[in-house]
PDB file of N, CA and C in Angstrom:
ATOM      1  N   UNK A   1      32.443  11.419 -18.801  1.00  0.00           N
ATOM      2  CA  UNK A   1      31.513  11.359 -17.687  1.00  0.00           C
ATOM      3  C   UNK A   1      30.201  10.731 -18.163  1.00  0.00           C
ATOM      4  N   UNK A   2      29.537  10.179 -17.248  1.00  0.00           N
ATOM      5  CA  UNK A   2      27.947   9.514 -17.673  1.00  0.00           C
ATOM      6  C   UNK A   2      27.076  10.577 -16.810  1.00  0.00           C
ATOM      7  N   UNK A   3      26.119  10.983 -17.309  1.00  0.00           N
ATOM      8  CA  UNK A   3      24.632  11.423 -16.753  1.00  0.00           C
ATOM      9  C   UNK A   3      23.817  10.269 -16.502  1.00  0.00           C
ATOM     10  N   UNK A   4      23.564  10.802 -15.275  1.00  0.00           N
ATOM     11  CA  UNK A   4      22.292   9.436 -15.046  1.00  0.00           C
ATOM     12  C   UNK A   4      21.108  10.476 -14.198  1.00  0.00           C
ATOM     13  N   UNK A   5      20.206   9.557 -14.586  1.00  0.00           N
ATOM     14  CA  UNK A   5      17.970  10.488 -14.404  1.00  0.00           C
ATOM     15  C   UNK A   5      18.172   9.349 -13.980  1.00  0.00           C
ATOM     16  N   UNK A   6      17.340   9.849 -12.881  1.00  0.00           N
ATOM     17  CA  UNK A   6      16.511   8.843 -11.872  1.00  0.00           C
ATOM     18  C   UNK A   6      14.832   9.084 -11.377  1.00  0.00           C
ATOM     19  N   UNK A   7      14.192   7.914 -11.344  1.00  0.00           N
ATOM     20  CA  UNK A   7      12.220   8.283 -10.849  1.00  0.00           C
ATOM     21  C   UNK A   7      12.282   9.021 -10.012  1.00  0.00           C
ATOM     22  N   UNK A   8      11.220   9.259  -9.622  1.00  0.00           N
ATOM     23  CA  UNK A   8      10.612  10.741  -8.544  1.00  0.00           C
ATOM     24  C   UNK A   8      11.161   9.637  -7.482  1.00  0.00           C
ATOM     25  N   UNK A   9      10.678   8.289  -7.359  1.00  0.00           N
ATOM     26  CA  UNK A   9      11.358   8.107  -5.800  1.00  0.00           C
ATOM     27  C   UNK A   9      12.702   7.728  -5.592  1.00  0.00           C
ATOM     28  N   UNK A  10      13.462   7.356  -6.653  1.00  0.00           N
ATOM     29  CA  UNK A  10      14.719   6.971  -7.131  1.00  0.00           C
ATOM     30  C   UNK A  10      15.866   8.277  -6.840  1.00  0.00           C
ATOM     31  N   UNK A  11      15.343   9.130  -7.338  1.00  0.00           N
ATOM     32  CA  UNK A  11      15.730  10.950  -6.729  1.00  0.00           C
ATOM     33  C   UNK A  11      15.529  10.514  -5.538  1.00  0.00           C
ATOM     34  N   UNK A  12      14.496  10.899  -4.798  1.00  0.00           N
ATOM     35  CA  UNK A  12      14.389  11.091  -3.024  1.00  0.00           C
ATOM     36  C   UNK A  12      15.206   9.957  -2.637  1.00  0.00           C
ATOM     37  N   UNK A  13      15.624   9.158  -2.874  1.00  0.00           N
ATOM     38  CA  UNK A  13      16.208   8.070  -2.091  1.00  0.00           C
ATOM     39  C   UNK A  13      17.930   8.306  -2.181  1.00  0.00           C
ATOM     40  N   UNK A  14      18.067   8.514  -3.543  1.00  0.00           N
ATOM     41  CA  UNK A  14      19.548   9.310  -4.244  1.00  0.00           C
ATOM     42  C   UNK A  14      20.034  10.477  -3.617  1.00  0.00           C
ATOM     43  N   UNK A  15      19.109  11.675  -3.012  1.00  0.00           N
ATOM     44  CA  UNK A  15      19.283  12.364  -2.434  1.00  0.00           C
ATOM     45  C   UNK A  15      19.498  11.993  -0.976  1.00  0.00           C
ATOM     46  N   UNK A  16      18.571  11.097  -0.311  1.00  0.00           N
ATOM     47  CA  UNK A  16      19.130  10.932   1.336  1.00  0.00           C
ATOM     48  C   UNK A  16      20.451  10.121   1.224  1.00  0.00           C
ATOM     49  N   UNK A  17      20.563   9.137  -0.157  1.00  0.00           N
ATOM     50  CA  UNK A  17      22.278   8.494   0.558  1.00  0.00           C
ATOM     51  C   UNK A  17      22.834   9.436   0.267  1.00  0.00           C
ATOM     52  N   UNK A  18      22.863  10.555  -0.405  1.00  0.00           N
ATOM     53  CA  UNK A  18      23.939  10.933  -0.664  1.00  0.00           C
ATOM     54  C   UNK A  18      24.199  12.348  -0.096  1.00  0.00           C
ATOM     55  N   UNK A  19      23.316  12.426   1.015  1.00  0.00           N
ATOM     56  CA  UNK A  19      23.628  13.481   1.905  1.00  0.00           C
ATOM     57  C   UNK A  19      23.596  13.044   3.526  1.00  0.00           C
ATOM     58  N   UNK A  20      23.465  11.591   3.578  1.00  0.00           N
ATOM     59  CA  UNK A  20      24.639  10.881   4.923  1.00  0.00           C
ATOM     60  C   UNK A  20      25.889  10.510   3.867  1.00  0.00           C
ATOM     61  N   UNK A  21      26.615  10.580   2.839  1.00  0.00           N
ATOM     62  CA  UNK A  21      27.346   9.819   2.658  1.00  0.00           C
ATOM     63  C   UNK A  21      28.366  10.480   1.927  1.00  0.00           C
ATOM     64  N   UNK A  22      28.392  12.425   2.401  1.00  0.00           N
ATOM     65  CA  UNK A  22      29.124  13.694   1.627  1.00  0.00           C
ATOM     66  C   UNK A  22      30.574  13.394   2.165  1.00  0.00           C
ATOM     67  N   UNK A  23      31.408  13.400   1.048  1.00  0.00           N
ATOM     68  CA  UNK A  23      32.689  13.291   1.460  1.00  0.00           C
ATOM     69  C   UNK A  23      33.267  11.739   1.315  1.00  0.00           C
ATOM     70  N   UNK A  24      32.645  10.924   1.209  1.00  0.00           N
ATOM     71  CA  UNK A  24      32.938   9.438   1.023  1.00  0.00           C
ATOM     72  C   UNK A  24      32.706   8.831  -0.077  1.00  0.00           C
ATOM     73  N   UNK A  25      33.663   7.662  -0.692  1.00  0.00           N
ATOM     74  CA  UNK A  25      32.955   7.337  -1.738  1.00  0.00           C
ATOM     75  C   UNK A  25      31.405   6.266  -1.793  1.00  0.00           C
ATOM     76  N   UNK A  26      31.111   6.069  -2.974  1.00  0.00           N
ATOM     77  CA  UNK A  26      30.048   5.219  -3.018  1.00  0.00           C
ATOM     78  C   UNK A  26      30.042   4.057  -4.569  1.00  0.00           C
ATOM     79  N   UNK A  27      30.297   3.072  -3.695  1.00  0.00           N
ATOM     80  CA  UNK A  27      30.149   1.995  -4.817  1.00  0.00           C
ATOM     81  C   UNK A  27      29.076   1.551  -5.764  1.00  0.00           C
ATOM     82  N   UNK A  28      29.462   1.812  -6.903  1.00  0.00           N
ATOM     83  CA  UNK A  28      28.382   1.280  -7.735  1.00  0.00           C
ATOM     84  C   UNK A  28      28.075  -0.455  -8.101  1.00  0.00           C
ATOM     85  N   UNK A  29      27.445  -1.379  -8.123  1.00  0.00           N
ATOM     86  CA  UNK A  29      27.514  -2.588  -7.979  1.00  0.00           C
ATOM     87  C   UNK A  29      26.953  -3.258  -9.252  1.00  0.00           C
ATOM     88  N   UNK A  30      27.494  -4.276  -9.941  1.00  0.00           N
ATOM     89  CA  UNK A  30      26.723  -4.934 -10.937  1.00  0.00           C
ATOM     90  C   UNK A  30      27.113  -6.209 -10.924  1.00  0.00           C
ATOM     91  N   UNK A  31      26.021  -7.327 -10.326  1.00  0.00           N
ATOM     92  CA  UNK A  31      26.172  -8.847 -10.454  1.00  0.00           C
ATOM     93  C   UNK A  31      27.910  -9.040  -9.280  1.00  0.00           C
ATOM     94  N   UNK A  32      27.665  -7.870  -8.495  1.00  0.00           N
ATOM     95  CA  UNK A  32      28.558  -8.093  -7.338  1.00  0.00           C
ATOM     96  C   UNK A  32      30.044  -7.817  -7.143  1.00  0.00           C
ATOM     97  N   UNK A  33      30.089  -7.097  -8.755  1.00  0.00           N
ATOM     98  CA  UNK A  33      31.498  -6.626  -8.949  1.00  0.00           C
ATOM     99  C   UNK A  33      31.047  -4.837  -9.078  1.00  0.00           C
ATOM    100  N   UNK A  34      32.201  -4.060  -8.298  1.00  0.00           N
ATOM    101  CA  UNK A  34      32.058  -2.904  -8.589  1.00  0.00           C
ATOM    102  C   UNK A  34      32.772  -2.330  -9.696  1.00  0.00           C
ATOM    103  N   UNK A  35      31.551  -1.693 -10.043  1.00  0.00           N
ATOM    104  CA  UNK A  35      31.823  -0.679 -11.632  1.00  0.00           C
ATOM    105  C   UNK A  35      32.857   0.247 -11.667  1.00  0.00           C
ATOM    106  N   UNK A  36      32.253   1.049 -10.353  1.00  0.00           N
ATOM    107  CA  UNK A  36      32.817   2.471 -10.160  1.00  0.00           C
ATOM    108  C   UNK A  36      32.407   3.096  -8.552  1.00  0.00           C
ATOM    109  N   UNK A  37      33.270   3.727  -8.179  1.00  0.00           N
ATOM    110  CA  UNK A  37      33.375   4.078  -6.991  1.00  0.00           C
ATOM    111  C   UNK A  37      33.339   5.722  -6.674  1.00  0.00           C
ATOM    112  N   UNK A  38      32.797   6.299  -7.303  1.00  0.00           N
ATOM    113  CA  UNK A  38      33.302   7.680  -6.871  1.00  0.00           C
ATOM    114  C   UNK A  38      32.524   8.413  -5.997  1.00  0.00           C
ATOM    115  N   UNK A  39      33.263   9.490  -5.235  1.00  0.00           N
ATOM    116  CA  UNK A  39      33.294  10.212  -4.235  1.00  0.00           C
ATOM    117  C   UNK A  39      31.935  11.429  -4.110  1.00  0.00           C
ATOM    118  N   UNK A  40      31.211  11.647  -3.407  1.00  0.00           N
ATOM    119  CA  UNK A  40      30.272  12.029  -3.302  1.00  0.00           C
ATOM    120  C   UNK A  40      30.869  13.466  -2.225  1.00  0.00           C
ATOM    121  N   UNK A  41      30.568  14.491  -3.571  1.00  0.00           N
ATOM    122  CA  UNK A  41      30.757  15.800  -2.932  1.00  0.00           C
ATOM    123  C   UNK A  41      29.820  16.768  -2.386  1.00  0.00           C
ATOM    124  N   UNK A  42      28.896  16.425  -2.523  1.00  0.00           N
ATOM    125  CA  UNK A  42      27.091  16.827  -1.927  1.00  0.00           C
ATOM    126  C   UNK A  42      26.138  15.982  -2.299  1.00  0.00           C
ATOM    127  N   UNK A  43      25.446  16.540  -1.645  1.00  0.00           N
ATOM    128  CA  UNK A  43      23.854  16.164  -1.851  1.00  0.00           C
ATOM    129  C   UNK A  43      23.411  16.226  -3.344  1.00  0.00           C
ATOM    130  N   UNK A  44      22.842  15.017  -3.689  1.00  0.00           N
ATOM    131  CA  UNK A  44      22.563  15.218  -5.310  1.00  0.00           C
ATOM    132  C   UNK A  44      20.942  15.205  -5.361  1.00  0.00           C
ATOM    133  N   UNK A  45      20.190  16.469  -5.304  1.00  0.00           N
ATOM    134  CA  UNK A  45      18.985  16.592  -5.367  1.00  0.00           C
ATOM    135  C   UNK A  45      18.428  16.428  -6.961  1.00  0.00           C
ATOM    136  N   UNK A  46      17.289  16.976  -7.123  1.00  0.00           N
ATOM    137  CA  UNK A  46      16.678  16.950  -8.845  1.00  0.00           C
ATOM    138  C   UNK A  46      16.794  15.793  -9.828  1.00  0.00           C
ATOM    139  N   UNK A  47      17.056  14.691  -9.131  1.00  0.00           N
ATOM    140  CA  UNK A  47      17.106  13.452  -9.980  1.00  0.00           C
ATOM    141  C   UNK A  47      18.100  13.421 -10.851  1.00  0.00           C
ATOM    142  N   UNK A  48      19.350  13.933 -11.257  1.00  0.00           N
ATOM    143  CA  UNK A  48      19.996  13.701 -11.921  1.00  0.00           C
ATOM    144  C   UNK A  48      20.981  14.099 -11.214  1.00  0.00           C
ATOM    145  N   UNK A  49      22.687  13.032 -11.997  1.00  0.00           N
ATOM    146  CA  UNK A  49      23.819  13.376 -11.269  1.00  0.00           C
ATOM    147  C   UNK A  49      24.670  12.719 -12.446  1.00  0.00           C
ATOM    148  N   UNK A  50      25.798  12.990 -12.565  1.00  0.00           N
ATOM    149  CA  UNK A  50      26.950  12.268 -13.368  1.00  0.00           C
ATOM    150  C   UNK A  50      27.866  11.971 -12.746  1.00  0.00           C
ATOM    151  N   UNK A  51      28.920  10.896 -12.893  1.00  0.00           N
ATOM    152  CA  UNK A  51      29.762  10.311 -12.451  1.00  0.00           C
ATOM    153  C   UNK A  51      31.335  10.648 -13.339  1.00  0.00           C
ATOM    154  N   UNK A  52      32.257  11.059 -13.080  1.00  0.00           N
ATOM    155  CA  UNK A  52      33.051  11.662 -13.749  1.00  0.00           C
ATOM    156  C   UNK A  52      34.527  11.304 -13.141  1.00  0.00           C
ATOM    157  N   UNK A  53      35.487  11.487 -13.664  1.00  0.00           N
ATOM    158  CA  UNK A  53      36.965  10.642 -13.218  1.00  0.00           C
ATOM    159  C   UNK A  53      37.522  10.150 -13.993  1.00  0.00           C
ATOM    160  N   UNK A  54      38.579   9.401 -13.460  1.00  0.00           N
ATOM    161  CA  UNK A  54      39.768   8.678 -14.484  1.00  0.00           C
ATOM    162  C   UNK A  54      39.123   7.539 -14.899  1.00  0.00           C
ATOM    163  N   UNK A  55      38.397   7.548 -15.820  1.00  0.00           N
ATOM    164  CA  UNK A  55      37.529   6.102 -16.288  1.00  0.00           C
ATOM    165  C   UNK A  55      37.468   6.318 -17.912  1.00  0.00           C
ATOM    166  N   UNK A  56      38.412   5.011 -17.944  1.00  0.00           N
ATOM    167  CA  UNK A  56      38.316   5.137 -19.486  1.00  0.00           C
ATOM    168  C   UNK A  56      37.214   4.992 -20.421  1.00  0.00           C
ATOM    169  N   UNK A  57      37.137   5.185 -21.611  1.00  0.00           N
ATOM    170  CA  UNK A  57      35.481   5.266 -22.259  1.00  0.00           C
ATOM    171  C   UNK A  57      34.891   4.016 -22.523  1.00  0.00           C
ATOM    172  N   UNK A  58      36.364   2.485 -22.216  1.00  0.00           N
ATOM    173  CA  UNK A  58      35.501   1.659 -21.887  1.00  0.00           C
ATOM    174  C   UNK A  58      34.395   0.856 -20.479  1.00  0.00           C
ATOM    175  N   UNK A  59      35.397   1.789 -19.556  1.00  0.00           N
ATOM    176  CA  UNK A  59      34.878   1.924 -18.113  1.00  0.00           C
ATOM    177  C   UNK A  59      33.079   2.848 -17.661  1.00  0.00           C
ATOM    178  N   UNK A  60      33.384   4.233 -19.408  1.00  0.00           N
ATOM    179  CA  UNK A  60      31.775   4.160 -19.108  1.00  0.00           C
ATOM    180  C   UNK A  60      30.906   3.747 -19.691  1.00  0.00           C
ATOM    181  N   UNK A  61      31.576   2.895 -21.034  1.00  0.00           N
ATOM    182  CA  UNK A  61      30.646   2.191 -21.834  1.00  0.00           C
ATOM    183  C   UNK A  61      29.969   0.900 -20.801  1.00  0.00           C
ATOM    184  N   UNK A  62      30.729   0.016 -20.070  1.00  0.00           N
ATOM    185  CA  UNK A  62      30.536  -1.102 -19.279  1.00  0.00           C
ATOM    186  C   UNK A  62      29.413  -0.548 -18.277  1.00  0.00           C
ATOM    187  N   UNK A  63      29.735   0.345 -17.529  1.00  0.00           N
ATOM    188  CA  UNK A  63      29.294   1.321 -16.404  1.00  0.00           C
ATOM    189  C   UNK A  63      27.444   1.552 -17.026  1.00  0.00           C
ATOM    190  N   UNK A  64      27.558   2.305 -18.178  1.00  0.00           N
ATOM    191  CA  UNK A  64      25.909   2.651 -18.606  1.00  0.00           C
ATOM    192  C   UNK A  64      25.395   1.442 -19.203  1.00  0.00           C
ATOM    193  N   UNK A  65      25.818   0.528 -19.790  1.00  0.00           N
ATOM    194  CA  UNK A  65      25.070  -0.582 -20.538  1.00  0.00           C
ATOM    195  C   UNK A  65      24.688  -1.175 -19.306  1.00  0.00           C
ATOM    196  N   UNK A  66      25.520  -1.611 -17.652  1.00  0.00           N
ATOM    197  CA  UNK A  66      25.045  -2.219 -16.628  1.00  0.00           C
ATOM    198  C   UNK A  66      23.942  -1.331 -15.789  1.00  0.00           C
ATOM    199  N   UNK A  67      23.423   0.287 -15.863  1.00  0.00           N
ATOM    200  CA  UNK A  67      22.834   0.796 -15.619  1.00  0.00           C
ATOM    201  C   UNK A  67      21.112   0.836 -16.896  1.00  0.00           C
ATOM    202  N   UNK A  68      21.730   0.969 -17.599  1.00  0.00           N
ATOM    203  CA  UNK A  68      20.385   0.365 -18.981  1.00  0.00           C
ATOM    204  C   UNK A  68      19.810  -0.290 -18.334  1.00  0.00           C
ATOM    205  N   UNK A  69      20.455  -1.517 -17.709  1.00  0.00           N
ATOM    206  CA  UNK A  69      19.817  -2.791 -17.662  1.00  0.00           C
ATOM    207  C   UNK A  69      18.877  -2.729 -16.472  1.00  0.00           C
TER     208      UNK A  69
END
């Protein structure tokens, strides 16, 4: 799984998609190809959330080096 922190407004914004968007997945995007897609089971308040699933460790190596950036 990856942990990801997000800014004070990066949180508030993380938190409203992802409490219109409970129960559905949500695409992650880099240079227009998606990373990763996973399913959003609540509301992710407090600025932090991890992404977790059948993703191999080169799927989260690719995944956080395109989030680094």
């Amino acid at each position: 799984s990856l942990l990801i922190s997000f800014s004070q407004s990066g949180a508030e914004k993380w938190a409203s998609i992802t409490k219109k968007n409970k129960g559905r997945n949500i695409a992650i995007l880099f240079d227009g190809k998606v990373l990763a897609a996973p399913r959003v089971t609540e509301e992710i308040k407090g600025g932090k959330c991890s992404i977790s699933g059948n993703y191999s460790e080169a799927d989260i190596n690719q995944l956080k080096a395109a989030l680094d950036n």
